[in-house]
PDB file of N, CA and C in Angstrom:
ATOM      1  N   UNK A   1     110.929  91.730 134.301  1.00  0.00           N
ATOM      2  CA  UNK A   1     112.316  91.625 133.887  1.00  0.00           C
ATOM      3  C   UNK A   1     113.084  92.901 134.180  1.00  0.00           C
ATOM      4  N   UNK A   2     112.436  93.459 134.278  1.00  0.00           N
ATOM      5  CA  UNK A   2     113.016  95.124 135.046  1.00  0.00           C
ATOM      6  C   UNK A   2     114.362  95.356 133.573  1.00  0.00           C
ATOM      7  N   UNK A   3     115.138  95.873 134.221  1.00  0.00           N
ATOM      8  CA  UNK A   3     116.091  96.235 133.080  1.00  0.00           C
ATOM      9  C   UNK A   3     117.015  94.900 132.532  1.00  0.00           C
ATOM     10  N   UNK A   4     117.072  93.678 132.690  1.00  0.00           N
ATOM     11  CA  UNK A   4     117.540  92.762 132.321  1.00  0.00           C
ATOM     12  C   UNK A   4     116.864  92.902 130.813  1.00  0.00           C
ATOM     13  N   UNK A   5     117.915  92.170 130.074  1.00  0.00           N
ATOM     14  CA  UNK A   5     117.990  91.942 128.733  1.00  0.00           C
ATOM     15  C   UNK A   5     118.167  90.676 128.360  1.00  0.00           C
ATOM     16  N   UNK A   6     118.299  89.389 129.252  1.00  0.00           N
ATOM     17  CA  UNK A   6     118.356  88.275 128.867  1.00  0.00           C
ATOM     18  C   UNK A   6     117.829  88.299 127.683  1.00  0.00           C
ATOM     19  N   UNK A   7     118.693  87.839 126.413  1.00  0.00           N
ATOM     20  CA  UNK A   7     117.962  87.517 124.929  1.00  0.00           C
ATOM     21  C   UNK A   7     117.060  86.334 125.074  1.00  0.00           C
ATOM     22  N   UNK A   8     117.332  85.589 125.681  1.00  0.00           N
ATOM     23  CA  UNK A   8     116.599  84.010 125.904  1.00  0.00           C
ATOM     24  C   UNK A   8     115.225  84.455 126.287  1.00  0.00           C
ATOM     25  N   UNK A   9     115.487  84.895 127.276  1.00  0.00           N
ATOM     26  CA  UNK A   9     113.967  85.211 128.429  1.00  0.00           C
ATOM     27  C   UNK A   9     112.869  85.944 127.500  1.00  0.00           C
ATOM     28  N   UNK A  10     113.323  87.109 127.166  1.00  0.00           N
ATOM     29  CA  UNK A  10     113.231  88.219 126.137  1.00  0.00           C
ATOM     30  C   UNK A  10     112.282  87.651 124.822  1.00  0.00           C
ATOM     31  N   UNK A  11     112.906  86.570 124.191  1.00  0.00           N
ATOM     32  CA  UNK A  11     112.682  85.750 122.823  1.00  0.00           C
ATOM     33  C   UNK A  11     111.592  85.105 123.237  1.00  0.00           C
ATOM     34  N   UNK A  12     110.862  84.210 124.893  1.00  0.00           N
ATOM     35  CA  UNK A  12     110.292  83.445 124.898  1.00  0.00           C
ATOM     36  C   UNK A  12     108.639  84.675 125.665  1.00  0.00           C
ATOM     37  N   UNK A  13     109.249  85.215 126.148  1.00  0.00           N
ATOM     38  CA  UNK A  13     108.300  86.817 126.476  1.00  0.00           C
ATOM     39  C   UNK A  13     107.391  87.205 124.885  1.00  0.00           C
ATOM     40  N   UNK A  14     108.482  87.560 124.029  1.00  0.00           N
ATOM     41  CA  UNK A  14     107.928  88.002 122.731  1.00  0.00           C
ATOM     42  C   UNK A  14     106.960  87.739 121.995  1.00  0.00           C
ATOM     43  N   UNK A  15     107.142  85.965 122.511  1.00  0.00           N
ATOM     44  CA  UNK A  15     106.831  84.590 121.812  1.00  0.00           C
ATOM     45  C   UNK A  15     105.898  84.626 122.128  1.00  0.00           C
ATOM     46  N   UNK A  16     105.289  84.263 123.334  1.00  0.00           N
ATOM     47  CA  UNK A  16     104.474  84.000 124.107  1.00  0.00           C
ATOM     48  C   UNK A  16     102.906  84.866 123.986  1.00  0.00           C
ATOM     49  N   UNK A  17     103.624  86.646 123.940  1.00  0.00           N
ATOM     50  CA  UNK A  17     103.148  87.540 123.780  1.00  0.00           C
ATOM     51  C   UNK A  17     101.915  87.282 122.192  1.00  0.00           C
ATOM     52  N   UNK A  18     102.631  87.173 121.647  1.00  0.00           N
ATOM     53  CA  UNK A  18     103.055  86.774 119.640  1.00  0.00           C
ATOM     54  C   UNK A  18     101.724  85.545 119.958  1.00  0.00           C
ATOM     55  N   UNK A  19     102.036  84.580 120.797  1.00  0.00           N
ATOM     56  CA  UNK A  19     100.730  83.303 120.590  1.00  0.00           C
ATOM     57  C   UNK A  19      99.045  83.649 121.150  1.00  0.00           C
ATOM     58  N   UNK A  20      99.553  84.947 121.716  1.00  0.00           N
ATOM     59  CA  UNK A  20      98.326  84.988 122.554  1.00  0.00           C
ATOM     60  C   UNK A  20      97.349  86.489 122.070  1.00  0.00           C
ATOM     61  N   UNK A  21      98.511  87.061 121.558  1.00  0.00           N
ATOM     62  CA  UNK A  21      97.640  88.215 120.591  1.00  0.00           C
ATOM     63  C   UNK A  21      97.167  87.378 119.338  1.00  0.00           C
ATOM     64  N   UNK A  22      97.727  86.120 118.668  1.00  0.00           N
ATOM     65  CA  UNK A  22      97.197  85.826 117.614  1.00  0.00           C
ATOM     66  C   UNK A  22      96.034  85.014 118.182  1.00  0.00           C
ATOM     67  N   UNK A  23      95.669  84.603 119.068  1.00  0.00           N
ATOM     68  CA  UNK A  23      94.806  84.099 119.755  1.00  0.00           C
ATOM     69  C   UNK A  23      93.567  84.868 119.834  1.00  0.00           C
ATOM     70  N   UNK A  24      93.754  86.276 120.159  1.00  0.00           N
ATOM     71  CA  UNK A  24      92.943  87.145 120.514  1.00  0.00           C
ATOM     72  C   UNK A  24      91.946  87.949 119.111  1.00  0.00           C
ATOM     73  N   UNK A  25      93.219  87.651 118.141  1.00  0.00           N
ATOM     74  CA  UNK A  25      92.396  88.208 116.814  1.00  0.00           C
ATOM     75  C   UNK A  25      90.952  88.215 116.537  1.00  0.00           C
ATOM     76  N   UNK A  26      90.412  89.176 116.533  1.00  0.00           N
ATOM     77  CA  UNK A  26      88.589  88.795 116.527  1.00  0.00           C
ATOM     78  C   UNK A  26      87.950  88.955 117.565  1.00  0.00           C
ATOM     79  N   UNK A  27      88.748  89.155 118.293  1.00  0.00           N
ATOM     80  CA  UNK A  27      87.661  88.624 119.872  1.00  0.00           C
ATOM     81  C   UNK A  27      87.724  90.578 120.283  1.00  0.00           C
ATOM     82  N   UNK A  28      86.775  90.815 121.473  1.00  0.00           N
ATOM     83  CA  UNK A  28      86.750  91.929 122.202  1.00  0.00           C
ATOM     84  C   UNK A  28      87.989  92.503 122.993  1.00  0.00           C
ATOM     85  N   UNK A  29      88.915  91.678 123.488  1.00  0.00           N
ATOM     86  CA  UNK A  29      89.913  92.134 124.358  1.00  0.00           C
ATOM     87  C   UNK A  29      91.090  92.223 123.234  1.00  0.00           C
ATOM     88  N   UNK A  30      91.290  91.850 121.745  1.00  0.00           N
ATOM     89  CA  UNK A  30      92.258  91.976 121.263  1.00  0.00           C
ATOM     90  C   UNK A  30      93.023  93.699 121.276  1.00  0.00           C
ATOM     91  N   UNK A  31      92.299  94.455 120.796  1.00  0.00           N
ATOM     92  CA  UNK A  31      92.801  96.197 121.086  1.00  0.00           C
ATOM     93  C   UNK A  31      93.601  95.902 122.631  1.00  0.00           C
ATOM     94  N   UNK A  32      92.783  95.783 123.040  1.00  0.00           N
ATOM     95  CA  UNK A  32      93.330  95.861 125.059  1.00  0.00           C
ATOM     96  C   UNK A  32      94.618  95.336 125.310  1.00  0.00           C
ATOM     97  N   UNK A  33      94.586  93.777 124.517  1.00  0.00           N
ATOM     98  CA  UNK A  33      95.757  92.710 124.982  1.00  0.00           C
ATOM     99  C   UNK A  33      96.961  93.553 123.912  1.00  0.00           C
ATOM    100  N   UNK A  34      96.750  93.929 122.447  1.00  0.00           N
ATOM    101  CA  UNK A  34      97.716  94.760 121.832  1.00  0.00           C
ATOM    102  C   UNK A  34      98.225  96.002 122.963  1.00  0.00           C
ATOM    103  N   UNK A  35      97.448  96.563 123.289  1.00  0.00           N
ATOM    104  CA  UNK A  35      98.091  97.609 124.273  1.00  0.00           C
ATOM    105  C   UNK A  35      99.193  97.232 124.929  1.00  0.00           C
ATOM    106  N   UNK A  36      98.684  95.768 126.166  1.00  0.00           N
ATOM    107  CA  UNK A  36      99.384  95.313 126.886  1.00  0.00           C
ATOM    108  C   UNK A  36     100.572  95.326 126.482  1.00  0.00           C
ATOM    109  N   UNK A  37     100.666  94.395 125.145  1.00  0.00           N
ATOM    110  CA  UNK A  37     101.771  93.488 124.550  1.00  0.00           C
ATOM    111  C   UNK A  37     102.811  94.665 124.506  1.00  0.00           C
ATOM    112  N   UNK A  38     102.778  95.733 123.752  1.00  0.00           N
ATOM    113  CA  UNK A  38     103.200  97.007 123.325  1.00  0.00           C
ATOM    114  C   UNK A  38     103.917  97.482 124.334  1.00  0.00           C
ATOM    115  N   UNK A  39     102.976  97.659 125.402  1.00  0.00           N
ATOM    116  CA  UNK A  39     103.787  97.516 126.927  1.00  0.00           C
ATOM    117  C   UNK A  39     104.743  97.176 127.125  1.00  0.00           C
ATOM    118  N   UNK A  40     104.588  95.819 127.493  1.00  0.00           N
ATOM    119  CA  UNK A  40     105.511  94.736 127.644  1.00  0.00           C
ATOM    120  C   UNK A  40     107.341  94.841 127.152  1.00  0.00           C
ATOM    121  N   UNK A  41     106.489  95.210 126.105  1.00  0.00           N
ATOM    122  CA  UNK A  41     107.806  95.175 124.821  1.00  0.00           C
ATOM    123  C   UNK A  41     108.763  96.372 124.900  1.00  0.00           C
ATOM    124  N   UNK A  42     107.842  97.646 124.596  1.00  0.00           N
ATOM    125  CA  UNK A  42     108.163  98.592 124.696  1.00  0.00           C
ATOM    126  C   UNK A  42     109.339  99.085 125.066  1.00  0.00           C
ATOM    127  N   UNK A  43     109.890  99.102 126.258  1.00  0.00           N
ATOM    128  CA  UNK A  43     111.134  99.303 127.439  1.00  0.00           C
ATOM    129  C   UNK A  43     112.474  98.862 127.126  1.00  0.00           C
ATOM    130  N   UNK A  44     111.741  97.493 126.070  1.00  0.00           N
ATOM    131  CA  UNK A  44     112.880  96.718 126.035  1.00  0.00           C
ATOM    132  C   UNK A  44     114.063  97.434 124.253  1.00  0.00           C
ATOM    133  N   UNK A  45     112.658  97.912 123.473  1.00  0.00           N
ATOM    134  CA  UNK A  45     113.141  98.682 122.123  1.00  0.00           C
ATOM    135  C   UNK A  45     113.624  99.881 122.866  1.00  0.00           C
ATOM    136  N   UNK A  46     113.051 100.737 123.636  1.00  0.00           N
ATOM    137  CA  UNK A  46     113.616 102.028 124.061  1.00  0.00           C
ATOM    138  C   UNK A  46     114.852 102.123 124.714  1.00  0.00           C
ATOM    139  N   UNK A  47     115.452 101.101 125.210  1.00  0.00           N
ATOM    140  CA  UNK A  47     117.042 100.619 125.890  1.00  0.00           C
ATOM    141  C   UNK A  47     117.614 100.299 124.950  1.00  0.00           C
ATOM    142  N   UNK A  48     117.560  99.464 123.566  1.00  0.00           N
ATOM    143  CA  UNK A  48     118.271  99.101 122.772  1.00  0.00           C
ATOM    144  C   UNK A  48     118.239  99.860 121.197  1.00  0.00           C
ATOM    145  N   UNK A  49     116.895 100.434 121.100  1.00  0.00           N
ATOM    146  CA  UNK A  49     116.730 101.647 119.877  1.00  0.00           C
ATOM    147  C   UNK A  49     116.839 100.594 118.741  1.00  0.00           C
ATOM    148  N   UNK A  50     117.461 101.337 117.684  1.00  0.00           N
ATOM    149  CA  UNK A  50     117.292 101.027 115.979  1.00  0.00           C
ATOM    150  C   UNK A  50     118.576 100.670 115.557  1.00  0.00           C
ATOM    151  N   UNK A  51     119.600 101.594 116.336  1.00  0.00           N
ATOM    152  CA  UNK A  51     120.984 101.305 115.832  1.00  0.00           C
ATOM    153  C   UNK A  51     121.682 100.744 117.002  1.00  0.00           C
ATOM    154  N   UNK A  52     122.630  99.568 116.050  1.00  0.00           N
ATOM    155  CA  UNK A  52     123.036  98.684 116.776  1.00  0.00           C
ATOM    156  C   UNK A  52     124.773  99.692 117.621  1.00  0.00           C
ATOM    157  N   UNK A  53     125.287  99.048 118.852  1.00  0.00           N
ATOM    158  CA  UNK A  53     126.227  99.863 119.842  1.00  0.00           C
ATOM    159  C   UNK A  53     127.695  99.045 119.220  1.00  0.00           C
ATOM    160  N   UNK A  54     128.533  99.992 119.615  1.00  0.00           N
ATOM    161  CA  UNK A  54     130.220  99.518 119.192  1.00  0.00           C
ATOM    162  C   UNK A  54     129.981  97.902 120.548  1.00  0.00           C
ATOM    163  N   UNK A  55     130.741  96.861 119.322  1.00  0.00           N
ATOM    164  CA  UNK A  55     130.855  95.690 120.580  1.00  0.00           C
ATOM    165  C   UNK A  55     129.342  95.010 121.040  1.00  0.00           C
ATOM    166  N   UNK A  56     128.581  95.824 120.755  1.00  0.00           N
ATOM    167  CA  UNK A  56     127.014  94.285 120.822  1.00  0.00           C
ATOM    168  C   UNK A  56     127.337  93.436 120.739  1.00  0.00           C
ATOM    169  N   UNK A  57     126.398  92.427 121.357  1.00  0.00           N
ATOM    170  CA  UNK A  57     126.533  90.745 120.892  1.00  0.00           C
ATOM    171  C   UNK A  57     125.542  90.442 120.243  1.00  0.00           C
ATOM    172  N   UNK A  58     125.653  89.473 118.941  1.00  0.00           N
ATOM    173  CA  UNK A  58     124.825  88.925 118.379  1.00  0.00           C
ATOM    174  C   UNK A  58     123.058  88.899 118.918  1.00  0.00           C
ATOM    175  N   UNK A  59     123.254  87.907 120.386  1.00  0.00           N
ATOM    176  CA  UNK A  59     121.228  88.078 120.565  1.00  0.00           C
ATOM    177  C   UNK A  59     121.183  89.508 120.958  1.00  0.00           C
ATOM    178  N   UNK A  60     121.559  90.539 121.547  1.00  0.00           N
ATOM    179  CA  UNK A  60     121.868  91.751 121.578  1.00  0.00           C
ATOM    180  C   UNK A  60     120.843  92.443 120.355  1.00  0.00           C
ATOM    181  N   UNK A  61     121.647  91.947 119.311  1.00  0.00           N
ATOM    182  CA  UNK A  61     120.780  92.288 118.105  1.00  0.00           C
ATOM    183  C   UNK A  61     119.704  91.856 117.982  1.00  0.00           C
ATOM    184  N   UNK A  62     119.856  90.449 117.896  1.00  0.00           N
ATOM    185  CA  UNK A  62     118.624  89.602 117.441  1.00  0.00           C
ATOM    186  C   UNK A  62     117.237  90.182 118.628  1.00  0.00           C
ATOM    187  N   UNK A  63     117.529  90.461 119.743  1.00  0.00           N
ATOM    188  CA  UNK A  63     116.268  91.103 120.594  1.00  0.00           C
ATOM    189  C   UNK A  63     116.084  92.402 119.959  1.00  0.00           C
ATOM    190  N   UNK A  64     116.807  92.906 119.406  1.00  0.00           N
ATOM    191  CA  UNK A  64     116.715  94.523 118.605  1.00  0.00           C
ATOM    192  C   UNK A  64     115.573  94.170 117.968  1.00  0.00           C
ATOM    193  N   UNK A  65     116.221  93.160 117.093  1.00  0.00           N
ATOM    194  CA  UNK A  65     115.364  92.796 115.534  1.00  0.00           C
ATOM    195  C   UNK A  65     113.994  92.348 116.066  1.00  0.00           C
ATOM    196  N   UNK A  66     113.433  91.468 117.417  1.00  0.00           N
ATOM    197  CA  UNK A  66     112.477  91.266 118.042  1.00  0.00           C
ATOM    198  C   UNK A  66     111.656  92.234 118.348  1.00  0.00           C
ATOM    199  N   UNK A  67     112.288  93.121 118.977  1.00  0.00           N
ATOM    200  CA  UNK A  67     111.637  93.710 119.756  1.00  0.00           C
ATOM    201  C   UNK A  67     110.653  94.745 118.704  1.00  0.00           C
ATOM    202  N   UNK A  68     111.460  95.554 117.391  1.00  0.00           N
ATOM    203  CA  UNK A  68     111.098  95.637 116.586  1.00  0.00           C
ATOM    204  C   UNK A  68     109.850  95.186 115.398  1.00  0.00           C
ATOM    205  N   UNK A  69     110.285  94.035 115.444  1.00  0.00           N
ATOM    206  CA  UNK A  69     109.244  92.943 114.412  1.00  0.00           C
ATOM    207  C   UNK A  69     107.987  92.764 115.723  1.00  0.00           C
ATOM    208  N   UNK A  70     107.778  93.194 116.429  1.00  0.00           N
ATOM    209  CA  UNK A  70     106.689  93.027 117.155  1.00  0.00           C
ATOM    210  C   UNK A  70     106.312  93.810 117.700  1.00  0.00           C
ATOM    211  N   UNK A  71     106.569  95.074 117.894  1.00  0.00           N
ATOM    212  CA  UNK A  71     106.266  96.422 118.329  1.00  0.00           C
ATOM    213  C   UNK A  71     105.229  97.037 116.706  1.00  0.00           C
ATOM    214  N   UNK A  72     106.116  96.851 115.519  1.00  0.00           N
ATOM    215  CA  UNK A  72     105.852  97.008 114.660  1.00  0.00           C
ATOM    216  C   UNK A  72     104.541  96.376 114.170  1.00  0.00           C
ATOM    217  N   UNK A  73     104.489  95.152 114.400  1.00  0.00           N
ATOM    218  CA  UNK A  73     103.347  94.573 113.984  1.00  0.00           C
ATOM    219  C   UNK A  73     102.197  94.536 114.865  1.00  0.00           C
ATOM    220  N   UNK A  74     102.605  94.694 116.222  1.00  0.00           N
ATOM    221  CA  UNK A  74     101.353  95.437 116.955  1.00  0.00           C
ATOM    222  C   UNK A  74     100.914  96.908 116.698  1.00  0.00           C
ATOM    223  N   UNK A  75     101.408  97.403 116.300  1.00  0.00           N
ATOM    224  CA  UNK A  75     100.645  98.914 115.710  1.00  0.00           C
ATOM    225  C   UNK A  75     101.559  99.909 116.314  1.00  0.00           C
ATOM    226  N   UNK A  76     102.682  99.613 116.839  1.00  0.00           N
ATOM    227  CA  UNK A  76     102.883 100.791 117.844  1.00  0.00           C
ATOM    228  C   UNK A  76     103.487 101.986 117.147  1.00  0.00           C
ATOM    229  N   UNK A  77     102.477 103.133 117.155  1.00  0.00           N
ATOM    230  CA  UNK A  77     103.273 104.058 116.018  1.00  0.00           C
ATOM    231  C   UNK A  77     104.064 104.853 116.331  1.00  0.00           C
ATOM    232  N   UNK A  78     105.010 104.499 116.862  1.00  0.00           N
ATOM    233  CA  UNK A  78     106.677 105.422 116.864  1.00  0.00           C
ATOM    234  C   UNK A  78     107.445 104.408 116.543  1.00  0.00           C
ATOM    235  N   UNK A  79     107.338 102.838 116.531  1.00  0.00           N
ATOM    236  CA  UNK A  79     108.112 102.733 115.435  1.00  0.00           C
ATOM    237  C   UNK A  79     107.426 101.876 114.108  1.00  0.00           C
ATOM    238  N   UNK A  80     106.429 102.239 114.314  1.00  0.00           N
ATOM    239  CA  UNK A  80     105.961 101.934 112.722  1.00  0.00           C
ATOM    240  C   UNK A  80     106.227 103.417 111.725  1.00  0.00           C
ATOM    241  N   UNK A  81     106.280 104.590 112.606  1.00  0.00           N
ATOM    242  CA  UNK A  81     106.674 105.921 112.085  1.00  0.00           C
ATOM    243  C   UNK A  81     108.045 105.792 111.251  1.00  0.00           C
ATOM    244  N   UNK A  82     108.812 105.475 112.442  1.00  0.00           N
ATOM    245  CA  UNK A  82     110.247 105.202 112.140  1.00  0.00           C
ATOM    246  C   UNK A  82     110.762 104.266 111.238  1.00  0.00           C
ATOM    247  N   UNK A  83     110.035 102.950 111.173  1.00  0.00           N
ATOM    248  CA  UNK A  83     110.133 101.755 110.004  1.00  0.00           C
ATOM    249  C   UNK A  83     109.907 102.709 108.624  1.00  0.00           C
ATOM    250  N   UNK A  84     108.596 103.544 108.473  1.00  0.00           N
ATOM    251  CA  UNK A  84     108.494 103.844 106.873  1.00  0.00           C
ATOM    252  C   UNK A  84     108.748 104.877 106.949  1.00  0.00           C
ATOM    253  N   UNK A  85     109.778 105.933 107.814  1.00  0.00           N
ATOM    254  CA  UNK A  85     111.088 106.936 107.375  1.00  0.00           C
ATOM    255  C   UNK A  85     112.227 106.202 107.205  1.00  0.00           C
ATOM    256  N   UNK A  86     112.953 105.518 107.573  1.00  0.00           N
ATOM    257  CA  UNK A  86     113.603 104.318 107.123  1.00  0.00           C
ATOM    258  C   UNK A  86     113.741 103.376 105.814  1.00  0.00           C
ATOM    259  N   UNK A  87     112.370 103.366 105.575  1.00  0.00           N
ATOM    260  CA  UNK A  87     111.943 101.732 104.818  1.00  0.00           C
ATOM    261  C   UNK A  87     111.352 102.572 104.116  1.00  0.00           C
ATOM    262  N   UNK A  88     111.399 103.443 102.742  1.00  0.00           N
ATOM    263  CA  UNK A  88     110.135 104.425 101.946  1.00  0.00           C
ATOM    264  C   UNK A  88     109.616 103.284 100.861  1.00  0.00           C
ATOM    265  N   UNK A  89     108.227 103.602 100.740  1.00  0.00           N
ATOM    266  CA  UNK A  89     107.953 102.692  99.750  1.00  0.00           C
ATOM    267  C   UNK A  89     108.136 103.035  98.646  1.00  0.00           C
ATOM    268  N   UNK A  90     108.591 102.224  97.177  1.00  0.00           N
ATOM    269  CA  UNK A  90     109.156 102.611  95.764  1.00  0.00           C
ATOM    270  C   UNK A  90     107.591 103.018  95.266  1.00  0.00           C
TER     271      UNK A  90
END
């Protein structure tokens, strides 16, 4: 996808990503395929960051919020760093 941001494309990438790491849970290649995924993803949080731009569009965001919720839950720690400086627990 090179620097394209299609939200559509983007959402079904994520997705896809999302069915096949939960797939992998347990097995030997799961660490490996998390790497990948992280990859994948990666480029797409580092172009769009944490804070939203004057004039975004809605999926704009919603790939924010993606890209996020799955970077995050693959382990990736710069922004799982950033989620709990953000997010402190009570």
């Amino acid at each position: 996808m090179g620097s394209d941001l299609d939200d559509r494309a983007w959402d079904q990438i994520a997705g896809a990503l999302g069915t096949v790491e939960d797939y992998e849970r347990g097995s030997p290649g799961h660490d490996a395929f998390v790497v990948y995924a992280r990859a994948v993803m990666r480029p797409v949080f580092d172009r769009l960051g944490w804070n939203a731009k004057p004039n975004e569009t809605a999926p704009i965001q919603a790939l924010r919020r993606t890209a996020i919720e799955r970077l995050g839950g693959w382990g990736d720690p710069v922004v799982v760093a950033e989620a709990r400086r953000r997010l402190p627990r009570s």
